[in-house]
C-alpha atoms as a PDB file:
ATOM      1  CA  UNK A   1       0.000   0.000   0.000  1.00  0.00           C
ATOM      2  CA  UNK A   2       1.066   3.376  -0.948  1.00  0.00           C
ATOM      3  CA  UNK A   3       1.610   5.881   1.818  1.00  0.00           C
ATOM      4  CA  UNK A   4       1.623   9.536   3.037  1.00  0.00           C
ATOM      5  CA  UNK A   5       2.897  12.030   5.590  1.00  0.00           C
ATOM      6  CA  UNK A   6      -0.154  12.547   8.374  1.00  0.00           C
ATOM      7  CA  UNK A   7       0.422  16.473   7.371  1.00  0.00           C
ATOM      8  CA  UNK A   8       4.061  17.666   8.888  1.00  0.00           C
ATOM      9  CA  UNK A   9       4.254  14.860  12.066  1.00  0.00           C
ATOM     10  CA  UNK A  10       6.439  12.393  10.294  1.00  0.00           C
ATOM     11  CA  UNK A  11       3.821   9.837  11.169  1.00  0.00           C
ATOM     12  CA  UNK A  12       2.829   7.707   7.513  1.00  0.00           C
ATOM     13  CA  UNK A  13      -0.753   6.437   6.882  1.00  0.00           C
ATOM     14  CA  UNK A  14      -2.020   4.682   3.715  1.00  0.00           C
ATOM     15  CA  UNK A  15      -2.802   6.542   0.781  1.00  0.00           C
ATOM     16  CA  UNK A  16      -6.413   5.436   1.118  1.00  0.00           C
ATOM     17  CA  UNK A  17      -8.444   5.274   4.631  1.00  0.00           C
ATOM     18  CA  UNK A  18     -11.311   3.519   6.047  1.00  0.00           C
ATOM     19  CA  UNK A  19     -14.679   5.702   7.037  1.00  0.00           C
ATOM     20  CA  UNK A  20     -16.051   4.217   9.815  1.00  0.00           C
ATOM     21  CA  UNK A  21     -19.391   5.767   9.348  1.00  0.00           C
ATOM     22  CA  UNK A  22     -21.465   3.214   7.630  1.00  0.00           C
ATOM     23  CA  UNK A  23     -20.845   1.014  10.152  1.00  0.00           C
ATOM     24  CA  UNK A  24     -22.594   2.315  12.741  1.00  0.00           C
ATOM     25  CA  UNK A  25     -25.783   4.353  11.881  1.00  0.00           C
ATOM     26  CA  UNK A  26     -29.084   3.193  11.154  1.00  0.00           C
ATOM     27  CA  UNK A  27     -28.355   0.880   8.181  1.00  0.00           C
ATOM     28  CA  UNK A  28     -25.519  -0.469   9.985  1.00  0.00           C
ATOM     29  CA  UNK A  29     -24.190  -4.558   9.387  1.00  0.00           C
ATOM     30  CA  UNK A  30     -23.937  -7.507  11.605  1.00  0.00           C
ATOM     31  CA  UNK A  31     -21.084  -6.526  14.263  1.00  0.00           C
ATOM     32  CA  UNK A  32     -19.522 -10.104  13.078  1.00  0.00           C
ATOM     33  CA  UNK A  33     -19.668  -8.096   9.794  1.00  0.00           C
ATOM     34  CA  UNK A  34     -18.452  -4.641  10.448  1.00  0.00           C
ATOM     35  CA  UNK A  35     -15.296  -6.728  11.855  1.00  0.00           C
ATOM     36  CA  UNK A  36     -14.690  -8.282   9.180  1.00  0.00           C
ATOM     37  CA  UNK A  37     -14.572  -5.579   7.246  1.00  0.00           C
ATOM     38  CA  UNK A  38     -12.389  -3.440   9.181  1.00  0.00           C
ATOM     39  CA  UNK A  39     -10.135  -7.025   9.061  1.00  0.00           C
ATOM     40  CA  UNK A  40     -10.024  -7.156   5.318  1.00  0.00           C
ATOM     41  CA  UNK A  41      -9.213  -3.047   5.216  1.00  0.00           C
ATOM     42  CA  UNK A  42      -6.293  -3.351   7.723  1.00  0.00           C
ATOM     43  CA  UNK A  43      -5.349  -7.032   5.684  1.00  0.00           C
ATOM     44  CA  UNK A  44      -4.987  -4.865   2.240  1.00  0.00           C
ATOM     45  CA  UNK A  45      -2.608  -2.436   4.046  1.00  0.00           C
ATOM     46  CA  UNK A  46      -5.254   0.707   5.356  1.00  0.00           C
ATOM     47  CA  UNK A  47      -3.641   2.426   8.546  1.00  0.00           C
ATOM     48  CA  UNK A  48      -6.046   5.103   8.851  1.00  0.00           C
ATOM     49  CA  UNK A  49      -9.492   4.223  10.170  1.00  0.00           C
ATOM     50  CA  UNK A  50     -11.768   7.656  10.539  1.00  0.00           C
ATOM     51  CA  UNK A  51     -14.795   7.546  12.859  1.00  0.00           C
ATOM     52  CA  UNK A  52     -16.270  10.139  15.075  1.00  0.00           C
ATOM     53  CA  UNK A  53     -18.326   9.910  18.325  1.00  0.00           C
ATOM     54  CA  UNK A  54     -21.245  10.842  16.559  1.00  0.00           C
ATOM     55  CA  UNK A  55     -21.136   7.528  14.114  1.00  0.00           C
ATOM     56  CA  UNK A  56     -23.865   6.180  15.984  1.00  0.00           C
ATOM     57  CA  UNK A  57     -27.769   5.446  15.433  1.00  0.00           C
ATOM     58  CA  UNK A  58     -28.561   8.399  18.188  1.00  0.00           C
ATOM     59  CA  UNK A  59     -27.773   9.820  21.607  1.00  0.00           C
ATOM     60  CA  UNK A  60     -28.116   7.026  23.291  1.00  0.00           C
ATOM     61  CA  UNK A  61     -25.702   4.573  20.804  1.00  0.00           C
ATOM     62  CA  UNK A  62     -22.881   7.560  20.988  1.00  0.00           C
ATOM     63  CA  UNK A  63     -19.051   6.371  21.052  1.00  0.00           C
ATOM     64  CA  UNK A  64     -20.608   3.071  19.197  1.00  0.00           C
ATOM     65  CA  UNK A  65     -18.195   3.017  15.907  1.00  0.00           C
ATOM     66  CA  UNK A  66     -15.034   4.424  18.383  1.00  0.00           C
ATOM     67  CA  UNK A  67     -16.004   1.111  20.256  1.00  0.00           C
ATOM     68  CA  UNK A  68     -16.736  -1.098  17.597  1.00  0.00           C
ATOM     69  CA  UNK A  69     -12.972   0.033  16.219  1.00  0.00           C
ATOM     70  CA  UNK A  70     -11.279  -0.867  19.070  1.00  0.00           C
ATOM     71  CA  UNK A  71     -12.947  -4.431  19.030  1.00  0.00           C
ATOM     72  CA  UNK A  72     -11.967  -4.869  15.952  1.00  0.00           C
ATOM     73  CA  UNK A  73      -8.102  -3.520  16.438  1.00  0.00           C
ATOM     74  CA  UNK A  74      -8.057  -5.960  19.909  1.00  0.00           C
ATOM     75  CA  UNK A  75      -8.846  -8.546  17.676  1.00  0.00           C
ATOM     76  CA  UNK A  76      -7.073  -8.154  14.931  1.00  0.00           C
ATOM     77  CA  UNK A  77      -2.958  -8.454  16.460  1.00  0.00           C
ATOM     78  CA  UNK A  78      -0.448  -6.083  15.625  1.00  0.00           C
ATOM     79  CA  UNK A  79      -1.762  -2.845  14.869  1.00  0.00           C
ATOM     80  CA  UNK A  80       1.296  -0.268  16.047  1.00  0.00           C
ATOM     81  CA  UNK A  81       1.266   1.160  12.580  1.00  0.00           C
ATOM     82  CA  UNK A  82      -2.946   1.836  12.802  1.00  0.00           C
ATOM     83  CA  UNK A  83      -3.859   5.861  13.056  1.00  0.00           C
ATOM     84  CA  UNK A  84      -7.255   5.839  14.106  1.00  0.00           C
ATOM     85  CA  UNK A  85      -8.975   9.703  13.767  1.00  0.00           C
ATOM     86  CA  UNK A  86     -11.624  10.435  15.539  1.00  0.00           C
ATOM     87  CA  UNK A  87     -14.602  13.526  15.700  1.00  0.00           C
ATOM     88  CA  UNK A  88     -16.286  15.573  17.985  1.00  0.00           C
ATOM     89  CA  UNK A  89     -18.454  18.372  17.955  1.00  0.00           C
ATOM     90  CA  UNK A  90     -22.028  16.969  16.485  1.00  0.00           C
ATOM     91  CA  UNK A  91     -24.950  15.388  18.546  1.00  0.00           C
ATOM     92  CA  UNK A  92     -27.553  12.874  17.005  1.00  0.00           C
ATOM     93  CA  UNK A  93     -30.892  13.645  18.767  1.00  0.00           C
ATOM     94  CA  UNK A  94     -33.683  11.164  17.756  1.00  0.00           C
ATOM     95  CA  UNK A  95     -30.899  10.413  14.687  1.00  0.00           C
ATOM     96  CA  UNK A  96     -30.460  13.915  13.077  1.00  0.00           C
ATOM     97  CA  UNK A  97     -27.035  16.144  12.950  1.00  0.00           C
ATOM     98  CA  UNK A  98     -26.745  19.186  15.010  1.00  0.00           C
ATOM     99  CA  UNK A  99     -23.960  20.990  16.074  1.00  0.00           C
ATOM    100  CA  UNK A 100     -22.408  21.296  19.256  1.00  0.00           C
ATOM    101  CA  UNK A 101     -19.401  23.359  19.919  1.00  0.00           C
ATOM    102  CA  UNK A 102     -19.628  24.032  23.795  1.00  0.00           C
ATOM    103  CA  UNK A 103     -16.037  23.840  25.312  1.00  0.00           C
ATOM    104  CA  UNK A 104     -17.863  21.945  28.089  1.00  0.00           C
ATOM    105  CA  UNK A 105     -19.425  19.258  26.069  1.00  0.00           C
ATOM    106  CA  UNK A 106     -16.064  19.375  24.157  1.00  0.00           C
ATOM    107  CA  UNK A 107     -13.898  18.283  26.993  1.00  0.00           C
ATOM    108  CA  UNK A 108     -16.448  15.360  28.270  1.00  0.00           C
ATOM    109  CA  UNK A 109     -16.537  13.864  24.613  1.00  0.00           C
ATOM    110  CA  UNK A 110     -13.167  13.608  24.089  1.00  0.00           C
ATOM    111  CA  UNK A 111     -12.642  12.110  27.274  1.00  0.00           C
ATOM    112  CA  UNK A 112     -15.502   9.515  26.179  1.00  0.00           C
ATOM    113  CA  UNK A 113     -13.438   9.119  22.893  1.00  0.00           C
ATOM    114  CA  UNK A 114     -10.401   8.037  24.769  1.00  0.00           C
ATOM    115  CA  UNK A 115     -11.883   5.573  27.146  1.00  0.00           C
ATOM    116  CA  UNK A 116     -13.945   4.411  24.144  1.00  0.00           C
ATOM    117  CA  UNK A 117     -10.723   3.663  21.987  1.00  0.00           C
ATOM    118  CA  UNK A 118      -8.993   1.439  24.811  1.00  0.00           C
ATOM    119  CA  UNK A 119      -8.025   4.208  27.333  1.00  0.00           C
ATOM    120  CA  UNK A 120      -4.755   3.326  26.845  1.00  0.00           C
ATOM    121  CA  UNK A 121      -2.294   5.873  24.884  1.00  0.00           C
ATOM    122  CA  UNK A 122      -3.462   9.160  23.334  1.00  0.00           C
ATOM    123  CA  UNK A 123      -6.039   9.260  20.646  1.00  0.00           C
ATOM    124  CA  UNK A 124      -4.180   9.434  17.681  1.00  0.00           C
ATOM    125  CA  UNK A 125      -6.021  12.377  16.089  1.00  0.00           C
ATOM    126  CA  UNK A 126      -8.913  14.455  17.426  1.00  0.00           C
ATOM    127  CA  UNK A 127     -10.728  16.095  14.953  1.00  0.00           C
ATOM    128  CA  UNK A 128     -13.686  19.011  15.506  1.00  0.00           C
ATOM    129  CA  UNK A 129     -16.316  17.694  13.678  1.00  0.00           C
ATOM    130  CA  UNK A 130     -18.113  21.140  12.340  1.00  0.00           C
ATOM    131  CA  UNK A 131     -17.877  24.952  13.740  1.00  0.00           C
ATOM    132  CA  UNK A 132     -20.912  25.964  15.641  1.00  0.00           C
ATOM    133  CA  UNK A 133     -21.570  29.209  15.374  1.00  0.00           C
ATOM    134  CA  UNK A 134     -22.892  30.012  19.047  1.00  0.00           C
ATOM    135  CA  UNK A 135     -19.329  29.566  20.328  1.00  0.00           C
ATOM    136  CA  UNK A 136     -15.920  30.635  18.925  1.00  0.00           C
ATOM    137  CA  UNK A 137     -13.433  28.101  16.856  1.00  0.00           C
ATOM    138  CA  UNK A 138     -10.791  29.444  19.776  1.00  0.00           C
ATOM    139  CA  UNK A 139     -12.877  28.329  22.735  1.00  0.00           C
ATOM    140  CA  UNK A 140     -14.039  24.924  21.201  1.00  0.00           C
ATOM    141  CA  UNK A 141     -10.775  24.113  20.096  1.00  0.00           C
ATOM    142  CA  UNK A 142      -9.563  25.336  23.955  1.00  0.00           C
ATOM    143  CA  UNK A 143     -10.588  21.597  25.528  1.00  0.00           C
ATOM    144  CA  UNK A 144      -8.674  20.121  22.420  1.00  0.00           C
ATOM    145  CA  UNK A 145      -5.504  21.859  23.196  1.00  0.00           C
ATOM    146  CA  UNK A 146      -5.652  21.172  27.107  1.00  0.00           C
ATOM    147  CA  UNK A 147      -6.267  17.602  25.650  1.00  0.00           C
ATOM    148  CA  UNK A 148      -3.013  17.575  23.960  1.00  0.00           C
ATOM    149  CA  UNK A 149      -1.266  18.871  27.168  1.00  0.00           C
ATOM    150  CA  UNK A 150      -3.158  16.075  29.223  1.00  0.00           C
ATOM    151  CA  UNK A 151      -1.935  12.789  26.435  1.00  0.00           C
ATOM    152  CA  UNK A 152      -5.397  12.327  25.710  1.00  0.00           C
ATOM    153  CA  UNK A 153      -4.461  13.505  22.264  1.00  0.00           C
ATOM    154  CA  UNK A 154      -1.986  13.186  20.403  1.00  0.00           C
ATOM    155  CA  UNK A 155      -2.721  15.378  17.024  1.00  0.00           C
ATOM    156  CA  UNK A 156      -5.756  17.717  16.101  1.00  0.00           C
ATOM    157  CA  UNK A 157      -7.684  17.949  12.865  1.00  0.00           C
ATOM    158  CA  UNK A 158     -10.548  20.267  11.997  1.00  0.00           C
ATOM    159  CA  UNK A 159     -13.964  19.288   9.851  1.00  0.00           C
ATOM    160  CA  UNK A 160     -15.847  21.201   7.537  1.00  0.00           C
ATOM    161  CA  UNK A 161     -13.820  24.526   8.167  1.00  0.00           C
ATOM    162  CA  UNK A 162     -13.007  27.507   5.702  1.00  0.00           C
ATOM    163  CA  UNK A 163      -9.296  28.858   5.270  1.00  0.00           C
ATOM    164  CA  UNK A 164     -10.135  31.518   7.380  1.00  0.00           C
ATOM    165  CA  UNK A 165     -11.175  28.673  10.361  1.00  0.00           C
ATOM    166  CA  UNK A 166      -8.431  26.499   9.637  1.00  0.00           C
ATOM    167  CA  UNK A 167      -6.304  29.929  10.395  1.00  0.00           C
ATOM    168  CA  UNK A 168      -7.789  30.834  13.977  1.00  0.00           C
ATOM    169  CA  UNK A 169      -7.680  27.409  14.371  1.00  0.00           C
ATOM    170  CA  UNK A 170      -4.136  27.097  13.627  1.00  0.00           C
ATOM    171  CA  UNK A 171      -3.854  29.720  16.369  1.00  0.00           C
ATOM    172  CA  UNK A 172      -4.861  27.579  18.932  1.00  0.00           C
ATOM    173  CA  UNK A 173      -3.701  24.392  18.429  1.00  0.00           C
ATOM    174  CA  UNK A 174      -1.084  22.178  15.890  1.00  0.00           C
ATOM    175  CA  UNK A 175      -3.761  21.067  13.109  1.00  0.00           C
ATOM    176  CA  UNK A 176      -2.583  17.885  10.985  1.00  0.00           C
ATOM    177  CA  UNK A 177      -5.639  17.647   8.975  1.00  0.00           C
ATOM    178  CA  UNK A 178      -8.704  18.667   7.151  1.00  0.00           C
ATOM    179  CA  UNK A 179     -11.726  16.678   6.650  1.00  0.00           C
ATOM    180  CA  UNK A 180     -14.224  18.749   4.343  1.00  0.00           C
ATOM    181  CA  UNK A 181     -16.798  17.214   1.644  1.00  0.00           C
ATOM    182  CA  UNK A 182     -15.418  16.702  -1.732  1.00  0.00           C
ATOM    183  CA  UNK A 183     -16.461  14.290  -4.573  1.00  0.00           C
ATOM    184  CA  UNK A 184     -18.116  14.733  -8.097  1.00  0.00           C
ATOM    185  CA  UNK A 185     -21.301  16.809  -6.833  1.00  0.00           C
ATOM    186  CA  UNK A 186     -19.684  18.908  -4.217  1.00  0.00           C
ATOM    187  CA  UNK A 187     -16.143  20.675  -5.747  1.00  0.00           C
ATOM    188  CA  UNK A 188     -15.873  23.602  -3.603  1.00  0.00           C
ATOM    189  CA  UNK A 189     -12.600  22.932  -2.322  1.00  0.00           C
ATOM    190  CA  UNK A 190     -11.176  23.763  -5.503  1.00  0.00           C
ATOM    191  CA  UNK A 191     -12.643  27.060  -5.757  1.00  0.00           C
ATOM    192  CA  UNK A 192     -12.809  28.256  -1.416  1.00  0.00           C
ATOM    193  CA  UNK A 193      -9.034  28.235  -1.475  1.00  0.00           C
ATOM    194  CA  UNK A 194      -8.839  25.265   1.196  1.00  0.00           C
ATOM    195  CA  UNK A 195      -7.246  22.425  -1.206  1.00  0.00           C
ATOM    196  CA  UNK A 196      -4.710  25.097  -2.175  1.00  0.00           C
ATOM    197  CA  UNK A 197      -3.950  25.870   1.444  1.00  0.00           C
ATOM    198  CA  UNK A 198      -3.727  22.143   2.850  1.00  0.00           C
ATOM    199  CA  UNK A 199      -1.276  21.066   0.263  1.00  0.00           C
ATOM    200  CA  UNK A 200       0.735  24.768   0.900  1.00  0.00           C
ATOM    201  CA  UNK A 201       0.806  24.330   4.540  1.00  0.00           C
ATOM    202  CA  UNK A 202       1.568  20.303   4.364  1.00  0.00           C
ATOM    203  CA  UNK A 203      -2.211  19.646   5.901  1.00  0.00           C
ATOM    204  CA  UNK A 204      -3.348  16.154   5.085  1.00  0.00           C
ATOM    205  CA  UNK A 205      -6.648  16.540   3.103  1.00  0.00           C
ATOM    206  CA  UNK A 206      -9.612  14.153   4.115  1.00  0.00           C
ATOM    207  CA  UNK A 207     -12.497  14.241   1.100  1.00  0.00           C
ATOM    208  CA  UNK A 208     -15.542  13.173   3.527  1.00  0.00           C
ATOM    209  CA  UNK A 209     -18.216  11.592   1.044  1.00  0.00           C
ATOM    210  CA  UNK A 210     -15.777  10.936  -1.743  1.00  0.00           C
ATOM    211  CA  UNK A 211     -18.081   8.971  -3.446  1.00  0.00           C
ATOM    212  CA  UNK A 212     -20.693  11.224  -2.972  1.00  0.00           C
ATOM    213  CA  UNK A 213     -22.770   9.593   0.180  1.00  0.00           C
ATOM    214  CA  UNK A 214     -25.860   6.925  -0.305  1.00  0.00           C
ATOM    215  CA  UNK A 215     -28.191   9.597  -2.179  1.00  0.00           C
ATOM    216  CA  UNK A 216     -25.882  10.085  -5.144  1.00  0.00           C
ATOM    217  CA  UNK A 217     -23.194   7.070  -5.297  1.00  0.00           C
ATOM    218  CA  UNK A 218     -25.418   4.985  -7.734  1.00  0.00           C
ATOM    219  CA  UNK A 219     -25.373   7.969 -10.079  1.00  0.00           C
ATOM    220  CA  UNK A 220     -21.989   7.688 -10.837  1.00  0.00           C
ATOM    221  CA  UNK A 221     -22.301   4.935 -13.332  1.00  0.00           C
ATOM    222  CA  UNK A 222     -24.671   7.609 -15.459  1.00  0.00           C
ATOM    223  CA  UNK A 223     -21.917   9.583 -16.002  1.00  0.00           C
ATOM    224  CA  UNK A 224     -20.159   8.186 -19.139  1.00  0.00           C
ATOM    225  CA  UNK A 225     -16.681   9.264 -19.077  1.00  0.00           C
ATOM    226  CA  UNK A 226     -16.110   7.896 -15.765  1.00  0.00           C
ATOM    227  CA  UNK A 227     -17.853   4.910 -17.000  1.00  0.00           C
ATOM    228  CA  UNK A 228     -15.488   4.539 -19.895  1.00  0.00           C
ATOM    229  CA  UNK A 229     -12.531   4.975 -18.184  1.00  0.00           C
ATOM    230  CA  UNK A 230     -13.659   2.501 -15.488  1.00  0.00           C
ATOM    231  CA  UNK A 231     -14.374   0.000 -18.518  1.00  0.00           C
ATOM    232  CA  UNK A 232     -10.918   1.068 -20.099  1.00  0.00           C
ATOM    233  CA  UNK A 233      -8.471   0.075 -16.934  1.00  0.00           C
ATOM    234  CA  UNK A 234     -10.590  -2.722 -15.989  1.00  0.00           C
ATOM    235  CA  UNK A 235     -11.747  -1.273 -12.092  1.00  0.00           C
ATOM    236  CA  UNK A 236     -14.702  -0.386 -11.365  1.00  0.00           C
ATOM    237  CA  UNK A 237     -16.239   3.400 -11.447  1.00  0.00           C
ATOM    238  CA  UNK A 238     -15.312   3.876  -7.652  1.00  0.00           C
ATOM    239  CA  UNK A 239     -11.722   3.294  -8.020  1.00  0.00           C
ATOM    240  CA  UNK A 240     -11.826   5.792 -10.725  1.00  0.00           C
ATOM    241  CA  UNK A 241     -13.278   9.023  -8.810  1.00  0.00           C
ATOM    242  CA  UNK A 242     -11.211   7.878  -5.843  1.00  0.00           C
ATOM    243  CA  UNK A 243      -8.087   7.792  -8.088  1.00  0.00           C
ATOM    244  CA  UNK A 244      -9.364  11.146  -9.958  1.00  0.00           C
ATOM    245  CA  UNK A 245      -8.969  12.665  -6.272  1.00  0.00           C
ATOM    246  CA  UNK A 246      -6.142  11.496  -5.505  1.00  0.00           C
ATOM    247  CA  UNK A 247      -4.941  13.006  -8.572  1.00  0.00           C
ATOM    248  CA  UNK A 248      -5.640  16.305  -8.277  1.00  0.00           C
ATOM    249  CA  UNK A 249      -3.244  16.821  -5.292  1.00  0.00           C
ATOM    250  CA  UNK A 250      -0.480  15.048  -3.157  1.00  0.00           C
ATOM    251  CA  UNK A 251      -1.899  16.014   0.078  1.00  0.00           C
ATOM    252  CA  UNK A 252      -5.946  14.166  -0.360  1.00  0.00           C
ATOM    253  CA  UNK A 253      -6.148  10.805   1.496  1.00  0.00           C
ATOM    254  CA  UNK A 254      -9.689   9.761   0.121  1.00  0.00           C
ATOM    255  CA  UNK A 255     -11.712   8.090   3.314  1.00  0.00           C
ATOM    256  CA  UNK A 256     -14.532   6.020   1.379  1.00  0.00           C
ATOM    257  CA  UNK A 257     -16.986   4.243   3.993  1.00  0.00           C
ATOM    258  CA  UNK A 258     -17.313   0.826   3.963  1.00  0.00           C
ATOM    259  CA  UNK A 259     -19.479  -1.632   5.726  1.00  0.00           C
ATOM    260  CA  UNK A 260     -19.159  -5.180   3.586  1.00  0.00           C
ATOM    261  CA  UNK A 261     -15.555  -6.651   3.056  1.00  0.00           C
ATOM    262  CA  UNK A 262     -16.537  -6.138  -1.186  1.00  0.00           C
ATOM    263  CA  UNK A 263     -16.634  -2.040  -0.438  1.00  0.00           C
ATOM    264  CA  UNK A 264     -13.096  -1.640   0.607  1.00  0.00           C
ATOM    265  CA  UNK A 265     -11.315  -4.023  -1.064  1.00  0.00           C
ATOM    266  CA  UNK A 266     -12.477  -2.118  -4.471  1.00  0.00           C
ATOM    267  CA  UNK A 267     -11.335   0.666  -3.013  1.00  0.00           C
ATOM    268  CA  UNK A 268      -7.851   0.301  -1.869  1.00  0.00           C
ATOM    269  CA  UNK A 269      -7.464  -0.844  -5.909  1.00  0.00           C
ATOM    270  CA  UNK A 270      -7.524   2.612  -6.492  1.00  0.00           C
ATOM    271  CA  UNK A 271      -4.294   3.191  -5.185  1.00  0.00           C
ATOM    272  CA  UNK A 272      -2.976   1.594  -8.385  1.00  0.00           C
ATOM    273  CA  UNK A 273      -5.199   3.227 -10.369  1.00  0.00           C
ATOM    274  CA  UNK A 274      -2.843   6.103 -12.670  1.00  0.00           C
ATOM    275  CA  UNK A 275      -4.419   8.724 -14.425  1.00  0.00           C
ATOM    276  CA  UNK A 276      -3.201  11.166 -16.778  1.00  0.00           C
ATOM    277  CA  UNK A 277      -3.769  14.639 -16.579  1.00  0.00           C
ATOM    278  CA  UNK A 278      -5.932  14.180 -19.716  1.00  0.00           C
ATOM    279  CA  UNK A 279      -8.455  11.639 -18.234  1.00  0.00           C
ATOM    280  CA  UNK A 280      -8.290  14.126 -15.248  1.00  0.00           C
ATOM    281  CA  UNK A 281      -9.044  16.776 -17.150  1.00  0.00           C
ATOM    282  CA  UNK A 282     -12.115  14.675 -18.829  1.00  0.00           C
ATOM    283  CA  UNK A 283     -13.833  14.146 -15.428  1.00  0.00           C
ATOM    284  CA  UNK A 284     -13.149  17.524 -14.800  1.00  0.00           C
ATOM    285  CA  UNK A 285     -15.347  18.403 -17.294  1.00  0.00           C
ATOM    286  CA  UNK A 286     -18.164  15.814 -16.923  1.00  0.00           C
ATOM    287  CA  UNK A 287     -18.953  16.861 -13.194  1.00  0.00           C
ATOM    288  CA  UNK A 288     -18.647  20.555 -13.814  1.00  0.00           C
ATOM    289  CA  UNK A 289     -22.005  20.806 -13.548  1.00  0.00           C
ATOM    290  CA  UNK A 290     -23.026  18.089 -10.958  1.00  0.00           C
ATOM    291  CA  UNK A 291     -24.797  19.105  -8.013  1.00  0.00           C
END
């Protein structure tokens, strides 16, 4: 497996991770299943597993894909080399997404994320999940800092943030990496200026949704070039837009979610997956006006 500086630590991970998420919500698999999967992931040479507190089916269920991770890793044998990056900073009442940026509720979640990852070293990156605008990026980040200072971290990351946010941010605390949306349908990190400054600053780059999430993934195969190329290197169309993304700068570690053994195994092919800056340049094109 290919790999990449965690942004300037010295620390490698694999070119491609494994998102956590679908393993956990309301759709989730078998735990036997879920296992497995994360098995077959860390089997094909994936060192970076991404979950979040809030992978869970609601309020009550929180921690459950930290936990389920840590089964899996106790399981599994040696796994010195395994970065798992974790999230805080949304709450899932009755199953929805809302944000939650209180420095209070902040401090007790990570502590929950440590205890919920074995309790045992530091987690290996923190990341806020989303800014919530009833409370500054400075005093959220605050608990996430003392954190650091305490072991119960060991690097910070940021979600969803502008350049300006990853700035203050910056301010604060060491950031390693950012996790924002990025796939076919959703491009904006091209044009806010945050793919520019990640790969700039030496910020590891985490396209959340790379495949575009369960609404839109089965569209991709109605989008011909991608189709064509897919057909013309013999992988399937997922490999492509995770190797198109890959492409289009040094610092993007793609995390596609994965909850069957099938899912990340096609994948991780797209490591090996080479594309020119002409086929680039052709998907470009084709999903300049997705959305």
């Amino acid at each position: 497996m290919e790999t990449k500086q965690l942004g300037n630590t010295g620390v490698n991970i694999s070119a491609i991770a494994l998102g956590g998420m679908p393993m956990s919500v309301s759709s989730r698999p078998e735990e036997t299943q879920a296992i497995a999967t994360i098995h077959r992931a860390l089997d094909l040479g994936v060192t970076l597993i991404d979950t979040a507190d809030s992978y869970c089916q609601d309020e009550s269920d929180k921690h459950h894909n930290e936990k389920l991770i840590r089964k899996a890793l106790q399981q599994y044998g040696d796994v010195s080399n395994v970065i798992v990056a974790t999230k805080g900073g949304l709450m899932r009442p009755n199953g929805a997404w809302t944000r939650n940026g209180n420095p209070d509720h902040l401090r007790k979640t990570i502590r929950e994320s440590f205890e919920a990852l074995g309790g045992e070293k530091p987690i290996d990156v923190w990341q806020y999940h989303a800014p919530d605008p009833e409370y500054s990026i400075e005093a959220s980040l605050a608990p996430a800092k003392e954190a650091v200072k305490e072991g119960l971290i060991r690097f910070v990351g940021v979600s969803n943030f502008s350049v300006e946010q990853i700035k203050r941010a910056r301010d604060v605390v060491e950031i390693v990496s950012v996790q924002n949306q990025y796939n076919p349908w959703y491009r904006l990190p091209e044009l806010d200026g945050v793919l520019k400054y990640c790969q700039r600053e030496k910020l590891t780059f985490l396209p959340w949704s790379p495949l575009g999430g369960s609404r839109r993934v089965g569209s991709l195969k109605d989008i011909p070039e991608i189709a064509q190329l897919a057909q013309e290197k013999g992988v399937s169309i997922y490999s492509i837009v995770l190797a198109w993304l890959m492409a289009k700068s040094p610092c993007i570690v793609p995390i596609p979610g994965a909850s069957k053994i099938s899912s990340i195994a096609d994948s991780v092919r797209a490591v090996d997956v080479k594309l020119s800056s002409e086929e680039v340049a052709t998907i470009d094109r084709a999903t300049s006006s997705l959305g």
